[in-house]
PDB file of N, CA and C in Angstrom:
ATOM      1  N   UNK A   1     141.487 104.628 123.042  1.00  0.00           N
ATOM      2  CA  UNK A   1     140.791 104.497 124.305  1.00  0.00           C
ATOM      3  C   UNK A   1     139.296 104.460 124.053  1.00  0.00           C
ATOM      4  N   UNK A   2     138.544 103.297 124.651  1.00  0.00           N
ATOM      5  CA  UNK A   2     137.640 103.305 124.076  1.00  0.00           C
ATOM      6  C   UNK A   2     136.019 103.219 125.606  1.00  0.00           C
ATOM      7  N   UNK A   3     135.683 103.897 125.919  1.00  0.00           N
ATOM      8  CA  UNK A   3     134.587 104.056 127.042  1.00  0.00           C
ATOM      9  C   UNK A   3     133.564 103.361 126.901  1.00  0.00           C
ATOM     10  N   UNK A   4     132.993 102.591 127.810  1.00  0.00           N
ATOM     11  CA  UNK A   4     132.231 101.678 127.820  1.00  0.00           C
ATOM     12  C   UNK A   4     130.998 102.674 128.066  1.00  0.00           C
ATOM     13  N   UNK A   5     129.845 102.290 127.238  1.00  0.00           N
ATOM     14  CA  UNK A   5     129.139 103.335 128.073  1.00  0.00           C
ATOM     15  C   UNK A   5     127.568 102.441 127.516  1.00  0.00           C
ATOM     16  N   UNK A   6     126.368 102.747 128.773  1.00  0.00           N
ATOM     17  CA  UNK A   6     125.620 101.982 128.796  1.00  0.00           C
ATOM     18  C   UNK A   6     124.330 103.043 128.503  1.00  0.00           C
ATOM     19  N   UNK A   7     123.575 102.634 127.453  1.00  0.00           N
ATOM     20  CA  UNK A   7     122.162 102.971 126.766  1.00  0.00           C
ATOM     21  C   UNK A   7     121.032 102.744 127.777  1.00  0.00           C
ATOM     22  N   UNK A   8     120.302 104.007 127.696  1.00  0.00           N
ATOM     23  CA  UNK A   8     119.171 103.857 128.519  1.00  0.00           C
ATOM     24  C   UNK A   8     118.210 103.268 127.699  1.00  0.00           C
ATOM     25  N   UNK A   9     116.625 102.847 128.089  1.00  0.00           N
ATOM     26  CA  UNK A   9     116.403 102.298 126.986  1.00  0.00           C
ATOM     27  C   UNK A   9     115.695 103.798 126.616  1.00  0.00           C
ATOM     28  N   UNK A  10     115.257 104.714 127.242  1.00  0.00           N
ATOM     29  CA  UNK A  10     114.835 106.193 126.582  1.00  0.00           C
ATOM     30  C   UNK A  10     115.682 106.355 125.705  1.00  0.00           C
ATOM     31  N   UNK A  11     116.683 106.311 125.504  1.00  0.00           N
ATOM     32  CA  UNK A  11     117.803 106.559 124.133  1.00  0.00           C
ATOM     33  C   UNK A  11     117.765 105.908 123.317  1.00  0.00           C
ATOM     34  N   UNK A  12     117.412 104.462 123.566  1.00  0.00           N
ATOM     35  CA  UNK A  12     117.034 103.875 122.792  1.00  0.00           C
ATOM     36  C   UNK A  12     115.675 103.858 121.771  1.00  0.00           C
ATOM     37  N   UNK A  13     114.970 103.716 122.466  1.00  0.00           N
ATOM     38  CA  UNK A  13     113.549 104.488 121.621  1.00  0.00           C
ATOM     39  C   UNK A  13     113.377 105.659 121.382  1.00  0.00           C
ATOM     40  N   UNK A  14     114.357 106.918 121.911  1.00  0.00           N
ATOM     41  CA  UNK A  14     114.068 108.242 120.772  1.00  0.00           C
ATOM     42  C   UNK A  14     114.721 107.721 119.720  1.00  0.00           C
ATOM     43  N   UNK A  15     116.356 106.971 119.304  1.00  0.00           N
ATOM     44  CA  UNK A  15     116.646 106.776 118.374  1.00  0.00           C
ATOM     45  C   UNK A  15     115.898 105.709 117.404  1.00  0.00           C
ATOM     46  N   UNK A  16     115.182 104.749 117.839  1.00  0.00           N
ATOM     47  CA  UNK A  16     114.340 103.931 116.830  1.00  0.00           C
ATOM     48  C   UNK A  16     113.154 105.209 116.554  1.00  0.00           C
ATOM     49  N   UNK A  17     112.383 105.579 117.140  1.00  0.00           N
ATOM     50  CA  UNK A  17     111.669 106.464 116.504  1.00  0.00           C
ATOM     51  C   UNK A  17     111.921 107.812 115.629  1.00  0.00           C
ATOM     52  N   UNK A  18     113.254 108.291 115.805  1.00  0.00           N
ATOM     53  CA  UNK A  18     113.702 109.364 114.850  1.00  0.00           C
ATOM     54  C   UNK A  18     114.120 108.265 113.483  1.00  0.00           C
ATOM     55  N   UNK A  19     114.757 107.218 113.592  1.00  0.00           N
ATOM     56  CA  UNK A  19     114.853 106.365 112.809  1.00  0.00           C
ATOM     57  C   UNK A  19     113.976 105.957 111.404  1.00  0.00           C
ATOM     58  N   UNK A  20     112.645 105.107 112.509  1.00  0.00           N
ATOM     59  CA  UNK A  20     111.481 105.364 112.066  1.00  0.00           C
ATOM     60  C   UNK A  20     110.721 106.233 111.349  1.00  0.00           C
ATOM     61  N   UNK A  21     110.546 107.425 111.681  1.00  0.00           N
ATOM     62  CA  UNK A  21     110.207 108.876 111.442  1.00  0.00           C
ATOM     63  C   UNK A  21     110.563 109.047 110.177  1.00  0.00           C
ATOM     64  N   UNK A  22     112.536 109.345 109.991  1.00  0.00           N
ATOM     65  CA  UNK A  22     112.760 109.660 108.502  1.00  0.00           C
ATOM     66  C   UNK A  22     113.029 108.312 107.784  1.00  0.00           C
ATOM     67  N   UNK A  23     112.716 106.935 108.157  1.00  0.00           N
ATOM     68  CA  UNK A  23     112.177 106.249 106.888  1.00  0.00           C
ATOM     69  C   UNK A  23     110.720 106.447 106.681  1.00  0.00           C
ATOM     70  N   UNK A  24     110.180 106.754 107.368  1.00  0.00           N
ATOM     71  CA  UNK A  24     108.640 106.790 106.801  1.00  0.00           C
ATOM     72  C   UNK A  24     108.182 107.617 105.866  1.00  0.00           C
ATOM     73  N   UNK A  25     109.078 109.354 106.232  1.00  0.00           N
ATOM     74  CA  UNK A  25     108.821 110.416 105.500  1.00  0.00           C
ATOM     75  C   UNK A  25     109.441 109.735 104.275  1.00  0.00           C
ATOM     76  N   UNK A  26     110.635 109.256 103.962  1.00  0.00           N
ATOM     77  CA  UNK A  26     111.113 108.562 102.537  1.00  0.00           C
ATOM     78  C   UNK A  26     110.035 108.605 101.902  1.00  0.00           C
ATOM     79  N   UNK A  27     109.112 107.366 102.888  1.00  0.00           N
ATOM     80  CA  UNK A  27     108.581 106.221 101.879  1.00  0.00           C
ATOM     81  C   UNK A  27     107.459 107.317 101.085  1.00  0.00           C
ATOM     82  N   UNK A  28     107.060 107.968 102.066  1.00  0.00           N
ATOM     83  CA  UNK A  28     106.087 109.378 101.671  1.00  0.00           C
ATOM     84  C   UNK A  28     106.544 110.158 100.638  1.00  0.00           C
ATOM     85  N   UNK A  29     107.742 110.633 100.392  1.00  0.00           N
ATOM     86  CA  UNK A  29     108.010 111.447  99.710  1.00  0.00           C
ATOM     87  C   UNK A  29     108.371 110.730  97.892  1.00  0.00           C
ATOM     88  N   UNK A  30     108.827 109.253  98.485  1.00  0.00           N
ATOM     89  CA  UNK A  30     108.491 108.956  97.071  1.00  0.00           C
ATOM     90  C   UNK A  30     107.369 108.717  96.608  1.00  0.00           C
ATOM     91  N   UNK A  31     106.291 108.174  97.519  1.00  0.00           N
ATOM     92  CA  UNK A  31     105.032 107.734  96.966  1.00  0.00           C
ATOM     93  C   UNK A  31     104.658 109.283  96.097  1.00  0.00           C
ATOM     94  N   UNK A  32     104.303 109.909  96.806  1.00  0.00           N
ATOM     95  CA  UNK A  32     103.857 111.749  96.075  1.00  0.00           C
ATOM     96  C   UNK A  32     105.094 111.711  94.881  1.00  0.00           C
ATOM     97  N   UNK A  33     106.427 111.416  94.604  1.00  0.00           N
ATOM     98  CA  UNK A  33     107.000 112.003  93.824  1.00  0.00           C
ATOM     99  C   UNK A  33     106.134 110.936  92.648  1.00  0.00           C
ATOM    100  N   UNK A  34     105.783 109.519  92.614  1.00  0.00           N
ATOM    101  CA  UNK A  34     105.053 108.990  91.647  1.00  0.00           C
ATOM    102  C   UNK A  34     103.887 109.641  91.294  1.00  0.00           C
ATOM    103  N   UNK A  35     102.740 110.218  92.233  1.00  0.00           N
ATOM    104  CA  UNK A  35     101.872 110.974  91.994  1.00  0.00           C
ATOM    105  C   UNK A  35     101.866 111.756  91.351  1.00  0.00           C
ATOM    106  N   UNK A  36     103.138 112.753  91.966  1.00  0.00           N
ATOM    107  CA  UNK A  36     103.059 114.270  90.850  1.00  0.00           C
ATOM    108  C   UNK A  36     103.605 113.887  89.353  1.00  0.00           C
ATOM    109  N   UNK A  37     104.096 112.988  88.998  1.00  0.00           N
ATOM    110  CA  UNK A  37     105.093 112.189  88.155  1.00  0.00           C
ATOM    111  C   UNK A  37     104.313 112.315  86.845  1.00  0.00           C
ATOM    112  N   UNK A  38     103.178 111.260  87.578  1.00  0.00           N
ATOM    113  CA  UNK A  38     102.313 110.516  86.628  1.00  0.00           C
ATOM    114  C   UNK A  38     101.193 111.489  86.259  1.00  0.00           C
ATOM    115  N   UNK A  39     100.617 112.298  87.302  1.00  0.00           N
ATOM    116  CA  UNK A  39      99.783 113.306  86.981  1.00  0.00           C
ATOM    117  C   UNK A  39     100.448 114.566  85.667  1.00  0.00           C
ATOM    118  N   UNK A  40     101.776 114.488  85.645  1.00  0.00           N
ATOM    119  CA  UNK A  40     102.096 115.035  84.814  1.00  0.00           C
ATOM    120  C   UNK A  40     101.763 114.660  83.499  1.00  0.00           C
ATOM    121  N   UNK A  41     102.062 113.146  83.471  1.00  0.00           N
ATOM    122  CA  UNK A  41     102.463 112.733  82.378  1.00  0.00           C
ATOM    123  C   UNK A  41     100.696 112.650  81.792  1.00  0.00           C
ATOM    124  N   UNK A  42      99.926 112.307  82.873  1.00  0.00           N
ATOM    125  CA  UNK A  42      98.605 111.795  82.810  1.00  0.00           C
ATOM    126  C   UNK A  42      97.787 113.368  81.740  1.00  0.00           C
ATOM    127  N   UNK A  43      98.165 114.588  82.207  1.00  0.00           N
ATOM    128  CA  UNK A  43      98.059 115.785  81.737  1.00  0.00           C
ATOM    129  C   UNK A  43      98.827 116.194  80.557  1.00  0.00           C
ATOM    130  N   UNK A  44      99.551 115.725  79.787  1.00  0.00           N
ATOM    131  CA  UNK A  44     100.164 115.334  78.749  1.00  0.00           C
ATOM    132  C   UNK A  44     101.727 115.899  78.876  1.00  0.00           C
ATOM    133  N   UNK A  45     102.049 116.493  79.905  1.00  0.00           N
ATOM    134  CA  UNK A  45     102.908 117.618  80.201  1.00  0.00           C
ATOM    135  C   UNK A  45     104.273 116.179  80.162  1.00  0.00           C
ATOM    136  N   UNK A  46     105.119 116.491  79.076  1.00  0.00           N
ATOM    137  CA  UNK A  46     106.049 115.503  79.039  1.00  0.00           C
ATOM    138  C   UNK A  46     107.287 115.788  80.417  1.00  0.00           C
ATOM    139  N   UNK A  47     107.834 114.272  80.416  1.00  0.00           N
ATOM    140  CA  UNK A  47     109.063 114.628  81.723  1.00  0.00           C
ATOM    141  C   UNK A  47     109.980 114.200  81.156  1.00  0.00           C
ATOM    142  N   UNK A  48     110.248 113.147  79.655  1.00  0.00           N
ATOM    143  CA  UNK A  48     111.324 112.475  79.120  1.00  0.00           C
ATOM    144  C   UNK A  48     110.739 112.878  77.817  1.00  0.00           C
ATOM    145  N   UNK A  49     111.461 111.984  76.836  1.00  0.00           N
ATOM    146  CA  UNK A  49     111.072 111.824  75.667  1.00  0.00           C
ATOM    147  C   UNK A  49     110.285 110.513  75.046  1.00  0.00           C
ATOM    148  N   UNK A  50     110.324 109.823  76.523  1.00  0.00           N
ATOM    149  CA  UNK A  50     110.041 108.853  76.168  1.00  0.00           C
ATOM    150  C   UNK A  50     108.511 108.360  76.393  1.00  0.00           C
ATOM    151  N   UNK A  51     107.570 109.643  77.283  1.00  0.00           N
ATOM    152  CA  UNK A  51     106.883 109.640  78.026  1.00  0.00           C
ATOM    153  C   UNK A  51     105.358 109.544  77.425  1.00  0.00           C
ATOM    154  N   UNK A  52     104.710 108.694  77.874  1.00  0.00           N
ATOM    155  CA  UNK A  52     103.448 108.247  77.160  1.00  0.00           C
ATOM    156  C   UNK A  52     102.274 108.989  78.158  1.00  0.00           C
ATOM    157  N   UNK A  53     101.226 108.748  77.320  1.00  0.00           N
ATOM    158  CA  UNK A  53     100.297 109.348  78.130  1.00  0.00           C
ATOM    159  C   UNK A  53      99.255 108.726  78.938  1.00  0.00           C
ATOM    160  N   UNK A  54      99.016 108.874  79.951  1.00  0.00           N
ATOM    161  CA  UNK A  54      98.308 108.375  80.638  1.00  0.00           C
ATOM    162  C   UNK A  54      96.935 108.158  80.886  1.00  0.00           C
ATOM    163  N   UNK A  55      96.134 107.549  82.029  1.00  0.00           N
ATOM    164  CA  UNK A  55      94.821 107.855  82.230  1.00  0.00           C
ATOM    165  C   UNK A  55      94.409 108.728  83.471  1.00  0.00           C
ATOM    166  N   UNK A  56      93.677 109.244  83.606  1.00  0.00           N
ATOM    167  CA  UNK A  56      92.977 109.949  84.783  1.00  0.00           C
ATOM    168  C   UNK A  56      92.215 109.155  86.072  1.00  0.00           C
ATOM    169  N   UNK A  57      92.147 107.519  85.681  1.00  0.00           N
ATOM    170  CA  UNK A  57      91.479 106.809  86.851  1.00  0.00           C
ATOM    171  C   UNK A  57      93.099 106.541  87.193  1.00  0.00           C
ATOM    172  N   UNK A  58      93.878 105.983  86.541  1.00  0.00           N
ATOM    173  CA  UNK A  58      95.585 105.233  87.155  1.00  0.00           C
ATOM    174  C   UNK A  58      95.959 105.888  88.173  1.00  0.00           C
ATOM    175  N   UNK A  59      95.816 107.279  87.681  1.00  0.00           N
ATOM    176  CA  UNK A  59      96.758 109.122  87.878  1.00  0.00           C
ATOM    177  C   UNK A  59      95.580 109.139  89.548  1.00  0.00           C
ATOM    178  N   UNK A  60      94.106 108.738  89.422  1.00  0.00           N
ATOM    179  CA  UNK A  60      93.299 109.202  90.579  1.00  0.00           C
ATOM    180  C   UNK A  60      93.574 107.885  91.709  1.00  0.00           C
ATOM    181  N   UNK A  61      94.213 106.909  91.423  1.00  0.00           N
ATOM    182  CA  UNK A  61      94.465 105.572  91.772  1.00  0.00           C
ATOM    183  C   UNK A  61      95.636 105.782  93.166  1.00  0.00           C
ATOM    184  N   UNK A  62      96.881 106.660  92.193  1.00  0.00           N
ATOM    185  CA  UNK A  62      97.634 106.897  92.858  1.00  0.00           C
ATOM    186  C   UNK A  62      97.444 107.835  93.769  1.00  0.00           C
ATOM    187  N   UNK A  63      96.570 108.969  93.791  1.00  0.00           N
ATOM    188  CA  UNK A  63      96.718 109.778  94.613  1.00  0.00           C
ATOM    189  C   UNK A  63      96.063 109.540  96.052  1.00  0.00           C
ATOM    190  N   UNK A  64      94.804 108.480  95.580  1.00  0.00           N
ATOM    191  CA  UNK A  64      94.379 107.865  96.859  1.00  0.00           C
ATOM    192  C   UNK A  64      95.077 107.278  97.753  1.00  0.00           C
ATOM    193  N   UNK A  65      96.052 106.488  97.035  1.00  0.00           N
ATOM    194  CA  UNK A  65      96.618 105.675  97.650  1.00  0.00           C
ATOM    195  C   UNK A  65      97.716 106.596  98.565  1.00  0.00           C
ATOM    196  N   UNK A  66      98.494 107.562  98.085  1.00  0.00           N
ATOM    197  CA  UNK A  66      99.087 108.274  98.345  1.00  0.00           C
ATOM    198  C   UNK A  66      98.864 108.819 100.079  1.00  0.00           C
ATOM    199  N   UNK A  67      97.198 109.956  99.468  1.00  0.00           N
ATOM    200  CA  UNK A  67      96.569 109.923 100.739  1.00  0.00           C
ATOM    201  C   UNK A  67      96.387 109.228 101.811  1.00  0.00           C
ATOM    202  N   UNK A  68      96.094 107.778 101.349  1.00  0.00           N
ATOM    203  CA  UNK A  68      96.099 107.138 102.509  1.00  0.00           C
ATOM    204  C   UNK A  68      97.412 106.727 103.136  1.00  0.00           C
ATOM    205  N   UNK A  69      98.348 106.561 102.371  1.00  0.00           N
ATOM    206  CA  UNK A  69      99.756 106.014 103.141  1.00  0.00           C
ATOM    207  C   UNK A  69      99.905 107.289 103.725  1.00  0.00           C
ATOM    208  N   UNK A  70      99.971 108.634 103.011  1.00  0.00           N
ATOM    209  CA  UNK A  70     100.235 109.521 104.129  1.00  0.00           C
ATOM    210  C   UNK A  70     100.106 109.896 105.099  1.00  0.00           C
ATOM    211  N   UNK A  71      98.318 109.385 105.738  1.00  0.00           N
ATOM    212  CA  UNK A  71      97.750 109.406 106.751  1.00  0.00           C
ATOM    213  C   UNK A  71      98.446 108.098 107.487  1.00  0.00           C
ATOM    214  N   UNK A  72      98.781 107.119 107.311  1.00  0.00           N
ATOM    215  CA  UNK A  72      99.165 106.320 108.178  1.00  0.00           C
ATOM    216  C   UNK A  72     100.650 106.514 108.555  1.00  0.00           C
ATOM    217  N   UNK A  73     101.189 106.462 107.965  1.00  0.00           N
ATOM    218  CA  UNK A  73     102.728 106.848 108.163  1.00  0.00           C
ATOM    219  C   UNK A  73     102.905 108.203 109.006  1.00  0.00           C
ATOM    220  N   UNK A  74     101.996 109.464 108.956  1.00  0.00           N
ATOM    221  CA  UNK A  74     101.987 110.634 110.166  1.00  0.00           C
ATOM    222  C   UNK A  74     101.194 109.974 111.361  1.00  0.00           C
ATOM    223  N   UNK A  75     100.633 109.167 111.511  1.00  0.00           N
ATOM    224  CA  UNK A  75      99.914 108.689 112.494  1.00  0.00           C
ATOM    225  C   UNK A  75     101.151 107.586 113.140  1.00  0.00           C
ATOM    226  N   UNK A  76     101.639 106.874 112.238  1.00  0.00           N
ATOM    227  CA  UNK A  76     102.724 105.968 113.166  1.00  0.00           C
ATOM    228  C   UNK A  76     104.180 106.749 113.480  1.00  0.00           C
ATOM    229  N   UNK A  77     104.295 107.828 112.499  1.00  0.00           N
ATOM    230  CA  UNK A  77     105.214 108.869 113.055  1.00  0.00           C
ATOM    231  C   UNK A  77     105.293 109.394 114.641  1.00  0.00           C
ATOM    232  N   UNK A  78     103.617 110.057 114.636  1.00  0.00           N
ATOM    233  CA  UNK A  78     103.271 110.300 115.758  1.00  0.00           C
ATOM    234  C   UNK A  78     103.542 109.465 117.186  1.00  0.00           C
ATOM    235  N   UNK A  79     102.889 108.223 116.775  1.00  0.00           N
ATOM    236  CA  UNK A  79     103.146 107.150 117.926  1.00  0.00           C
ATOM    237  C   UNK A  79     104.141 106.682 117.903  1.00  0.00           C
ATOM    238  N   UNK A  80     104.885 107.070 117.197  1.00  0.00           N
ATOM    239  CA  UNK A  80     106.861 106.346 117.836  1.00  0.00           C
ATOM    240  C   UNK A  80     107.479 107.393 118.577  1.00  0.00           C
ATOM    241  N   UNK A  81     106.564 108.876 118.079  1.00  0.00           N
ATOM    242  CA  UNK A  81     107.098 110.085 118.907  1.00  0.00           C
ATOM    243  C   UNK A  81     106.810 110.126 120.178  1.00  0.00           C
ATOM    244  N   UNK A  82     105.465 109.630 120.753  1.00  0.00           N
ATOM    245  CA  UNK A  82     104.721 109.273 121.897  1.00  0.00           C
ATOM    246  C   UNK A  82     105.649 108.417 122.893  1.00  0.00           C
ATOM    247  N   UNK A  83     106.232 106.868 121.890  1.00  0.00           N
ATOM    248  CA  UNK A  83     106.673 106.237 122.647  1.00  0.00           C
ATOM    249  C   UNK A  83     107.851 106.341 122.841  1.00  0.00           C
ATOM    250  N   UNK A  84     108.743 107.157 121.873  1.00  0.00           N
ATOM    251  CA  UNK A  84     109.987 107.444 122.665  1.00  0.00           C
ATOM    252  C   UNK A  84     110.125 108.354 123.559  1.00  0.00           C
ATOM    253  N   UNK A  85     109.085 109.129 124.107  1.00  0.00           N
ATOM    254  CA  UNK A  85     109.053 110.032 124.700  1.00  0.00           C
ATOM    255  C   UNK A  85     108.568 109.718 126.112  1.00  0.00           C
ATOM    256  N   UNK A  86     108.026 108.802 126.574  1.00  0.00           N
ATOM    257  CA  UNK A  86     107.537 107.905 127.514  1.00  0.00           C
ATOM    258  C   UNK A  86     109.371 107.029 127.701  1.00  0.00           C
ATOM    259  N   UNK A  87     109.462 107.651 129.697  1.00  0.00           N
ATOM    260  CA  UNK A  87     110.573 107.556 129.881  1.00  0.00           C
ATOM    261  C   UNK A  87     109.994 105.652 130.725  1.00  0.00           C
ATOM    262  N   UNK A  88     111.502 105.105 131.343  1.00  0.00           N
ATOM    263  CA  UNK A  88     111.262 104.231 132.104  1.00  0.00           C
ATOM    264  C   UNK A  88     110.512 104.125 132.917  1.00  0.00           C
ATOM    265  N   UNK A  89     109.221 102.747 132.825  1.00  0.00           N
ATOM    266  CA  UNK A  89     107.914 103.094 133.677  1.00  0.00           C
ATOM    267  C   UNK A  89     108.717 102.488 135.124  1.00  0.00           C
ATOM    268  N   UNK A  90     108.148 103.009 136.224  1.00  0.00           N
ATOM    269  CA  UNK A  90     108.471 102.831 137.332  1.00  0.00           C
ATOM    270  C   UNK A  90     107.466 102.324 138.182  1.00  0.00           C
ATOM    271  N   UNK A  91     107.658 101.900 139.194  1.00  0.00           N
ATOM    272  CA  UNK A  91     106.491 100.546 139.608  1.00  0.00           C
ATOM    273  C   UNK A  91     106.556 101.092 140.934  1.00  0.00           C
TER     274      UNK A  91
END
């Protein structure tokens, strides 16, 4: 038995924005896992055996970059939280 049942679009946009949300944190959490990665390796602190050593501009390269995706990705986090939260406008 199967119920027909009809989506508001508020349900719809909390679920694209929770959606949204934990792909973004992903993308975040791998970018930092390259950061801390390489800063390791960059510090000579081995993670394999196979692991070479790095530079300190590459290692400072990534972390900027890092920073900045992190700031954008909590900022578009934010605004998908905004807009799923904003119910049907009414006229």
């Amino acid at each position: 038995m199967s119920e027909d049942r009809k989506f508001s679009v508020g349900e719809v946009r909390k679920t694209m924005a929770t959606s949204l949300a934990a792909a973004f944190g992903f993308v975040i959490a791998l970018l930092w896992n390259t950061v801390v990665q390489s800063g390791f390796v960059t510090a000579g602190v081995p993670l394999s055996t196979a692991a070479q050593q790095g530079n300190w501009s590459g290692w400072a390269a990534f972390l900027v970059s890092a920073v900045v995706i992190t700031t954008v990705m909590v900022l578009l986090i934010v605004l998908m939280g905004r807009l799923a939260g904003k119910g049907p406008e009414k006229k």
